[in-house]
C-alpha atoms as a PDB file:
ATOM      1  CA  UNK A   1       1.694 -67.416 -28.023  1.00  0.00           C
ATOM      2  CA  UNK A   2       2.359 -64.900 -30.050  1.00  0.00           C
ATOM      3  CA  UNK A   3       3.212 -67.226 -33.084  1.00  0.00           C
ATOM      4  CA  UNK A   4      -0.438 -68.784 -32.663  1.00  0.00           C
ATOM      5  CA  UNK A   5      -1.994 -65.425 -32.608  1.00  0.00           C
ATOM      6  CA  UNK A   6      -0.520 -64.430 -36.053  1.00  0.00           C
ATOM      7  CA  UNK A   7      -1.238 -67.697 -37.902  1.00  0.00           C
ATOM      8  CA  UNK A   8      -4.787 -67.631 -36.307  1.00  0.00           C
ATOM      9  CA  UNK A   9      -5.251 -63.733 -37.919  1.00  0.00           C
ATOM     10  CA  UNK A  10      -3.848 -64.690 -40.981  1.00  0.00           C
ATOM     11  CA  UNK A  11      -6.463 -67.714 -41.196  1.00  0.00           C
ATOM     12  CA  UNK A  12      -9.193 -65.237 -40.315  1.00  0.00           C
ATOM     13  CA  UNK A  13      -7.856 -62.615 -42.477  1.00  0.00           C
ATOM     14  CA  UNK A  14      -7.740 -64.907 -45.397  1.00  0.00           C
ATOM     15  CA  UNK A  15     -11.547 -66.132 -44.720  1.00  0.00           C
ATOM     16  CA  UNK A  16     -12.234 -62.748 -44.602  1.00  0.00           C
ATOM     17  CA  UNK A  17     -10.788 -61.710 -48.062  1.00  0.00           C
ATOM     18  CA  UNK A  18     -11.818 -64.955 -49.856  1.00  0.00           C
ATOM     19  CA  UNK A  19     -15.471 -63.806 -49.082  1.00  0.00           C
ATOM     20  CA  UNK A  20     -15.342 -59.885 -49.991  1.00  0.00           C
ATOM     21  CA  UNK A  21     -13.521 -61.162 -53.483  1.00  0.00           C
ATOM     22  CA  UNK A  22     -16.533 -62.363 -54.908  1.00  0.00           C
ATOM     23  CA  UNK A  23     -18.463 -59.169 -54.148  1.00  0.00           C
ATOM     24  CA  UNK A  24     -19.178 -56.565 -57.005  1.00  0.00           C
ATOM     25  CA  UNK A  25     -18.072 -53.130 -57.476  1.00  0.00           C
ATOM     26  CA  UNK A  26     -21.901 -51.739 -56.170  1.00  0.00           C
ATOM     27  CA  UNK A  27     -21.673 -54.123 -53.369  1.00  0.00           C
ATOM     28  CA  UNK A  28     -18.364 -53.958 -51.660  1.00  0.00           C
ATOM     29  CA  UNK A  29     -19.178 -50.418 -50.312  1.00  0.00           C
ATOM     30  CA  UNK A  30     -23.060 -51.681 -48.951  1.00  0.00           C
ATOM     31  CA  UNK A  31     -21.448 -54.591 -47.687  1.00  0.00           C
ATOM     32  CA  UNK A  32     -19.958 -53.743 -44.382  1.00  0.00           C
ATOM     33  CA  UNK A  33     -23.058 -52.012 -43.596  1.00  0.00           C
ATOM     34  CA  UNK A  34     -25.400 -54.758 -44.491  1.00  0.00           C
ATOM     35  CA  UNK A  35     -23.052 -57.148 -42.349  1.00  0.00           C
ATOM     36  CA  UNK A  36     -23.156 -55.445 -39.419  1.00  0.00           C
ATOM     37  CA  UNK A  37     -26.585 -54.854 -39.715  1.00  0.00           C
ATOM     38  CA  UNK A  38     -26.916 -58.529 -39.961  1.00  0.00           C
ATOM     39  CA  UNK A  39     -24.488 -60.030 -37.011  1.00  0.00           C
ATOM     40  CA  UNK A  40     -25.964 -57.218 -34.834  1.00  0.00           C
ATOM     41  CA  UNK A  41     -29.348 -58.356 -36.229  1.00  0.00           C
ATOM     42  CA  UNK A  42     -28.526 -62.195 -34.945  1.00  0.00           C
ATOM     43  CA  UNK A  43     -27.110 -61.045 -31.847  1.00  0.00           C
ATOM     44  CA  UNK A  44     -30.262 -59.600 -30.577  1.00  0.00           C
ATOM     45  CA  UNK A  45     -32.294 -62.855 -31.670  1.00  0.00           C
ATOM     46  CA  UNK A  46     -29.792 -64.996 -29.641  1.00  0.00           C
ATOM     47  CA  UNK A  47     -29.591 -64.008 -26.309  1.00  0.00           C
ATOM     48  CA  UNK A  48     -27.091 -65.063 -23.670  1.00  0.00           C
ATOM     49  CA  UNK A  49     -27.579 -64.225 -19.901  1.00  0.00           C
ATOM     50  CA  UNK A  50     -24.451 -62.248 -19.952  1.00  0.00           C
ATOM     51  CA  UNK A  51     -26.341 -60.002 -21.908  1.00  0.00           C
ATOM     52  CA  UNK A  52     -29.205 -58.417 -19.315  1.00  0.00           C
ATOM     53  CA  UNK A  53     -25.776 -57.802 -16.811  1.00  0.00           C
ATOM     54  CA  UNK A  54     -23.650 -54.482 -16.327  1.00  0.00           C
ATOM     55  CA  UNK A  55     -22.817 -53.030 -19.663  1.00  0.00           C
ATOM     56  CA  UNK A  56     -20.185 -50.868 -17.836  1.00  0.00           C
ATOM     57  CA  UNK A  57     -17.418 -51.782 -15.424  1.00  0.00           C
ATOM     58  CA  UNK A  58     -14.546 -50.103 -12.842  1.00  0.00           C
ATOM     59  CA  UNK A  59     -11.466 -50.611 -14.998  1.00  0.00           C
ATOM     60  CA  UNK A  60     -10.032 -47.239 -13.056  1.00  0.00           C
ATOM     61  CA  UNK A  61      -7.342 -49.437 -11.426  1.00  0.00           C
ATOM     62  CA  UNK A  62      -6.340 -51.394 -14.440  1.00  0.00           C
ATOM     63  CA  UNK A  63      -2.991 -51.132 -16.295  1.00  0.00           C
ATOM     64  CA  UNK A  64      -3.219 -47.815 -18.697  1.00  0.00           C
ATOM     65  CA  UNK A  65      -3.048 -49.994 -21.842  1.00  0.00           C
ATOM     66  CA  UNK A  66      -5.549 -51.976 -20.618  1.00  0.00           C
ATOM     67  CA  UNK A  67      -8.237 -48.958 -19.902  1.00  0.00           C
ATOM     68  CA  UNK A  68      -7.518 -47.590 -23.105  1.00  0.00           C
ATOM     69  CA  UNK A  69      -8.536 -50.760 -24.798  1.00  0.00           C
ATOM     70  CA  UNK A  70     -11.601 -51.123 -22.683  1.00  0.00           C
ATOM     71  CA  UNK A  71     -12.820 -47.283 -23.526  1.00  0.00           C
ATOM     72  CA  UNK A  72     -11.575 -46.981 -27.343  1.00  0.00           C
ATOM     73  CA  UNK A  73     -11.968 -50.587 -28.440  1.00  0.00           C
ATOM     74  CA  UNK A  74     -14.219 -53.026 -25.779  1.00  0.00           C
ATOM     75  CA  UNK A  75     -17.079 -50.403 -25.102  1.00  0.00           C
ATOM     76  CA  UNK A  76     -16.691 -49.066 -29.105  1.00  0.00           C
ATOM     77  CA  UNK A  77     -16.008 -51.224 -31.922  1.00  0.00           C
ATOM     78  CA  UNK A  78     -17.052 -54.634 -30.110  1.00  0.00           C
ATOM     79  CA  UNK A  79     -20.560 -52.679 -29.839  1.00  0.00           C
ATOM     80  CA  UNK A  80     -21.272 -52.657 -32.925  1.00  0.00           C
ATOM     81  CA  UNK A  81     -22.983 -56.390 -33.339  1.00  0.00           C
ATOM     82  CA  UNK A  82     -23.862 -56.794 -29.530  1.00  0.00           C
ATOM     83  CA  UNK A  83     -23.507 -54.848 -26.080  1.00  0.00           C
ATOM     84  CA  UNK A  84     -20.227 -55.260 -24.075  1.00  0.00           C
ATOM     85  CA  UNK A  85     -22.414 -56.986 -21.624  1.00  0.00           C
ATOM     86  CA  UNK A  86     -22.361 -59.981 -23.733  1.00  0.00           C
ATOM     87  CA  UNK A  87     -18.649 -60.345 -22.846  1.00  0.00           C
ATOM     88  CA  UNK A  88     -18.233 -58.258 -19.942  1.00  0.00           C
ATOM     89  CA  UNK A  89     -20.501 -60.890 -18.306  1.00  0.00           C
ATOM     90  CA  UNK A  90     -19.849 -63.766 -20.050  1.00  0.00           C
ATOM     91  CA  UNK A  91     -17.997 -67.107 -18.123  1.00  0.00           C
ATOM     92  CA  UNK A  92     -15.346 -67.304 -20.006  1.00  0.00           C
ATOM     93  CA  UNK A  93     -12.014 -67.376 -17.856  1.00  0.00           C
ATOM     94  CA  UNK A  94      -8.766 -67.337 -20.042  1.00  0.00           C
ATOM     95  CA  UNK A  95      -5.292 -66.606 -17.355  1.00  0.00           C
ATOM     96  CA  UNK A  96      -4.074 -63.314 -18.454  1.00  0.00           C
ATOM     97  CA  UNK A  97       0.046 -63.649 -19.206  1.00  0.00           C
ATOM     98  CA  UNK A  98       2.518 -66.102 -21.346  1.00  0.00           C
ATOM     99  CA  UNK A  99       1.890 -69.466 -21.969  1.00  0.00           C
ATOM    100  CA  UNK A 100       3.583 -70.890 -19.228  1.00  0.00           C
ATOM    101  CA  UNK A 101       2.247 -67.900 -16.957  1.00  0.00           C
ATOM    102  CA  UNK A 102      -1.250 -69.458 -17.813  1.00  0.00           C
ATOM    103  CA  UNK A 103      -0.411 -72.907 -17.176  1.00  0.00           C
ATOM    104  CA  UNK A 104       0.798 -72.071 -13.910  1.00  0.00           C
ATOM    105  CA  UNK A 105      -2.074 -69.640 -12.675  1.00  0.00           C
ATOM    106  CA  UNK A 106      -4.387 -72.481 -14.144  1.00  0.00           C
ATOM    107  CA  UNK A 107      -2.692 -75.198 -11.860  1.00  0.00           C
ATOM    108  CA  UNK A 108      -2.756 -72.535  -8.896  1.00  0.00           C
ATOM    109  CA  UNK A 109      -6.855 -72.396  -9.505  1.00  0.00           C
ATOM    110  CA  UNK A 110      -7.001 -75.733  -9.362  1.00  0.00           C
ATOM    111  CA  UNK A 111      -5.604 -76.114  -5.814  1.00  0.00           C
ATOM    112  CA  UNK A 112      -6.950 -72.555  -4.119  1.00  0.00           C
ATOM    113  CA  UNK A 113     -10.024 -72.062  -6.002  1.00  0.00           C
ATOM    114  CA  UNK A 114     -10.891 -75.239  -7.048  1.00  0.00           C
ATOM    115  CA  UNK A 115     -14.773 -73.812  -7.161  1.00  0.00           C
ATOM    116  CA  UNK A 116     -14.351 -72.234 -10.121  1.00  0.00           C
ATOM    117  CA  UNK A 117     -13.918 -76.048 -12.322  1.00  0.00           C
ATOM    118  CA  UNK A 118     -17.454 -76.979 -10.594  1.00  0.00           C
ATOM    119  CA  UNK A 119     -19.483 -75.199 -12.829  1.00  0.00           C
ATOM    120  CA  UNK A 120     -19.510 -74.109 -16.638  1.00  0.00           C
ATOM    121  CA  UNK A 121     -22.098 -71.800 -16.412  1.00  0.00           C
ATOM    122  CA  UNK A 122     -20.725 -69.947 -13.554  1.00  0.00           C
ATOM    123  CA  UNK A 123     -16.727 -70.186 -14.612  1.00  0.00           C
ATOM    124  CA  UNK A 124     -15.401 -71.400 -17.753  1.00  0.00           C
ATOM    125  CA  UNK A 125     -11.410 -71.758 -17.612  1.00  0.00           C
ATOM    126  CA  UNK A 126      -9.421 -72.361 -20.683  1.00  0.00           C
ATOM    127  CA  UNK A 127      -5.661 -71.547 -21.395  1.00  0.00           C
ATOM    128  CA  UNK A 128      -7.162 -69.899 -24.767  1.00  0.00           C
ATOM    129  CA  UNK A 129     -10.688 -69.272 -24.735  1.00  0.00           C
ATOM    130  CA  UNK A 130     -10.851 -65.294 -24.950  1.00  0.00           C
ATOM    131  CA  UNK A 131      -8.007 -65.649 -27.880  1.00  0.00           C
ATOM    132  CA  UNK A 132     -10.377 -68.104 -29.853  1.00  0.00           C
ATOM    133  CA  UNK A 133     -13.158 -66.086 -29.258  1.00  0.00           C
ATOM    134  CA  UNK A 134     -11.945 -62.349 -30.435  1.00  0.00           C
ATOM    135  CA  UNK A 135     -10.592 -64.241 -33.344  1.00  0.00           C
ATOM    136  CA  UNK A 136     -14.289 -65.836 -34.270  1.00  0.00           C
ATOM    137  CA  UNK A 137     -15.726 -62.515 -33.320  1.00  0.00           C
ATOM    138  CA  UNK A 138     -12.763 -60.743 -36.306  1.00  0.00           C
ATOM    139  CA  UNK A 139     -14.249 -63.554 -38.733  1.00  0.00           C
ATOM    140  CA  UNK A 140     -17.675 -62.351 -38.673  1.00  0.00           C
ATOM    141  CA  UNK A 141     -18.842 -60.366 -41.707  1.00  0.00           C
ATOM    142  CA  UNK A 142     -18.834 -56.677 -41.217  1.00  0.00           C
ATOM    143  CA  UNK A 143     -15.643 -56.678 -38.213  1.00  0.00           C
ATOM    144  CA  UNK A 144     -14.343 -54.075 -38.831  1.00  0.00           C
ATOM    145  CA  UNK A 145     -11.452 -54.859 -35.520  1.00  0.00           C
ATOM    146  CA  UNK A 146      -7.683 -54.986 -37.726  1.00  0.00           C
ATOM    147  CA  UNK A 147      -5.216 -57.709 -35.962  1.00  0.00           C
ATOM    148  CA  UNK A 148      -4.028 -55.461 -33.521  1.00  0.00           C
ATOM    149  CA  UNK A 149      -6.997 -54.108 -32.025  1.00  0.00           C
ATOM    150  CA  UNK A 150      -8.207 -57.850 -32.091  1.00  0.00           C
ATOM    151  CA  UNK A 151      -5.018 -58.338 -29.642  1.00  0.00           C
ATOM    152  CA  UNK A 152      -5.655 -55.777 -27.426  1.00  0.00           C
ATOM    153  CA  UNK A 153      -9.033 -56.652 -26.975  1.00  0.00           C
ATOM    154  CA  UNK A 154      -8.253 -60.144 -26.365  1.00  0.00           C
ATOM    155  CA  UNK A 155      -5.313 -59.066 -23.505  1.00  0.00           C
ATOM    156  CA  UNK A 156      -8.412 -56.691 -21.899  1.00  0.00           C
ATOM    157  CA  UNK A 157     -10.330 -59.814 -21.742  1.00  0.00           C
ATOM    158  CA  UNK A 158      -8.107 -62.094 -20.452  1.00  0.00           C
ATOM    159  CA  UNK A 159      -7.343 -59.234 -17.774  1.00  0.00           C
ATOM    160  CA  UNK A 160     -10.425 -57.828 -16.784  1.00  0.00           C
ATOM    161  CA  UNK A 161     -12.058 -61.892 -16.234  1.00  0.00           C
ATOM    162  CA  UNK A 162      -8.975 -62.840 -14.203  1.00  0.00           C
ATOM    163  CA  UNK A 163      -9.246 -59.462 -11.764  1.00  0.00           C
ATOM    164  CA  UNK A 164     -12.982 -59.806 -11.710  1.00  0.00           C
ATOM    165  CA  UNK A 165     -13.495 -63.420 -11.525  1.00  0.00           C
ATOM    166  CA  UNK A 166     -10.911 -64.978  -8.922  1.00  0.00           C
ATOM    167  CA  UNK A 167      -8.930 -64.766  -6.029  1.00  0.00           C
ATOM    168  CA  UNK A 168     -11.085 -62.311  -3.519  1.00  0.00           C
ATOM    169  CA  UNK A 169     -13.735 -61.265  -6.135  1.00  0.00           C
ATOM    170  CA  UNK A 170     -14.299 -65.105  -7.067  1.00  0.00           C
ATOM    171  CA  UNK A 171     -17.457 -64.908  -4.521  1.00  0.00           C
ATOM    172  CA  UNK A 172     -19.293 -61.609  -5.853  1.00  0.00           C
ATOM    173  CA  UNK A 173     -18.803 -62.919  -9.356  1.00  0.00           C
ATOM    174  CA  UNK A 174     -20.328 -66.288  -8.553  1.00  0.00           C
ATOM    175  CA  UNK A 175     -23.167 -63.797  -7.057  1.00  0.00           C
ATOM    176  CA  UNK A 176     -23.739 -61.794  -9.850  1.00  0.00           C
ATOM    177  CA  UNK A 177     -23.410 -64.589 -12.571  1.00  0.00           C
ATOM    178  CA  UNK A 178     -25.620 -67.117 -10.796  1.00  0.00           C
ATOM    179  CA  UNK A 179     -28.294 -64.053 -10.847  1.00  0.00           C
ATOM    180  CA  UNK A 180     -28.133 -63.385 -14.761  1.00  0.00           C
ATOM    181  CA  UNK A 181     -28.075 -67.659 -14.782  1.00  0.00           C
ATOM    182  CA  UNK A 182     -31.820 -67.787 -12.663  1.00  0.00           C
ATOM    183  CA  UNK A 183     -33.472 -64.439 -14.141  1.00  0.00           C
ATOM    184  CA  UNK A 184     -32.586 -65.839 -17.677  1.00  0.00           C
ATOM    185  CA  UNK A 185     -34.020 -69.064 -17.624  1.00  0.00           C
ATOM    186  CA  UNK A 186     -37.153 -67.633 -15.991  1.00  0.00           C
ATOM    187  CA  UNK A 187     -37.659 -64.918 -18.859  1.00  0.00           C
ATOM    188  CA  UNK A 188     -36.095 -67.204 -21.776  1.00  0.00           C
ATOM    189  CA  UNK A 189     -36.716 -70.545 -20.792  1.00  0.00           C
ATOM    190  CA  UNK A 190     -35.962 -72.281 -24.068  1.00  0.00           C
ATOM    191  CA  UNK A 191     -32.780 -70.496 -25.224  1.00  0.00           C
ATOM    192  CA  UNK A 192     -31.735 -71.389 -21.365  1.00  0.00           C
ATOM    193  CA  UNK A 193     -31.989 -75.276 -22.110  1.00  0.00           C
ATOM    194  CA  UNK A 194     -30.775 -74.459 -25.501  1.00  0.00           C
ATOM    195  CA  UNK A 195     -27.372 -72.725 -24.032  1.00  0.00           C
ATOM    196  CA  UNK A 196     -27.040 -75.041 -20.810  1.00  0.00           C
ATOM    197  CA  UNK A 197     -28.946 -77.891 -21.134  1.00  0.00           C
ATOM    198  CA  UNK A 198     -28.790 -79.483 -24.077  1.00  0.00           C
ATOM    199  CA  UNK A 199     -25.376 -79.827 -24.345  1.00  0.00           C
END
């Protein structure tokens, strides 16, 4: 895994570089600025559901790494171009451990909670999803997340969606998500079909 995770930083890394070396003098020191301003800009004028849902969660019982990457990084940096709502409610479920630790919780899913492979709106489960996901975030003009903190945010994620998602909480998330779902398409009825629905 950790192999992957390199080559897929260096990939983003070198994207990243490729585009600031054709930038002036004058306009490398606007330019992170103006990025952010536009991602955070096209973040507002793309909605997802996940975004009108808690901006804040419990991580008091969560590993002391893990809280510190949830209050310094998650609820900080991440904020920047969009609220941690947009993944703190998001469907994305990525097993948190090695990559034979995923494979295995995956298979376990399957056969006790075989609910949550019903329904891609409600559940999403992918060996790698989160990890492809922080790194497309890192690629983004204006990140300003280095590799590591792109790692640690990408460990909270997987985390956090396999405490909050499965196992005895796999109920109230359905809940909560199918909520943000049904308000969503009532109040944005053609980024709904858009997201869900065309697809």
């Amino acid at each position: 895994m950790r192999g992957s995770w390199v080559l897929g930083w260096i990939g983003a890394l070198a994207c990243l570089s490729g585009g600031v070396s054709r930038l002036s003098a004058e306009d490398t020191a606007a330019a992170p600025s103006a990025s952010y301003e536009a991602e955070k800009a096209k973040a507002l004028a793309n909605p997802y559901p996940n975004d009108f849902g808690p901006t804040l969660i419990d991580a008091s019982k969560y590993p002391a790494e893990i809280q510190a990457t949830y209050k310094t990084l998650l609820t900080v940096k991440c904020a920047r171009c969009h609220q941690a709502s947009r993944p703190l409610n998001s469907q994305f479920l990525e097993p948190y451990g090695t990559k034979a630790e995923k494979a295995a919780k995956l298979v376990e899913w399957k056969q006790k909670n075989p609910e949550i492979f019903k329904d891609r709106a409600v559940w999403q489960p992918e060996a790698n999803i989160w990890e492809r996901y922080v790194k497309r975030m890192m690629a983004k003009p204006g990140c300003n997340i280095q590799p590591a903190e792109g790692r640690k945010i990408w460990q909270f994620l997987t985390y956090d969606s396999e405490q909050r998602k499965t196992g005895a909480n796999a109920a109230g998330w359905e809940k909560q998500r199918r909520q943000l779902l049904a308000d969503f398409k009532a109040k944005h009825p053609a980024r709904y079909n858009e997201l869900f629905e065309t697809r």
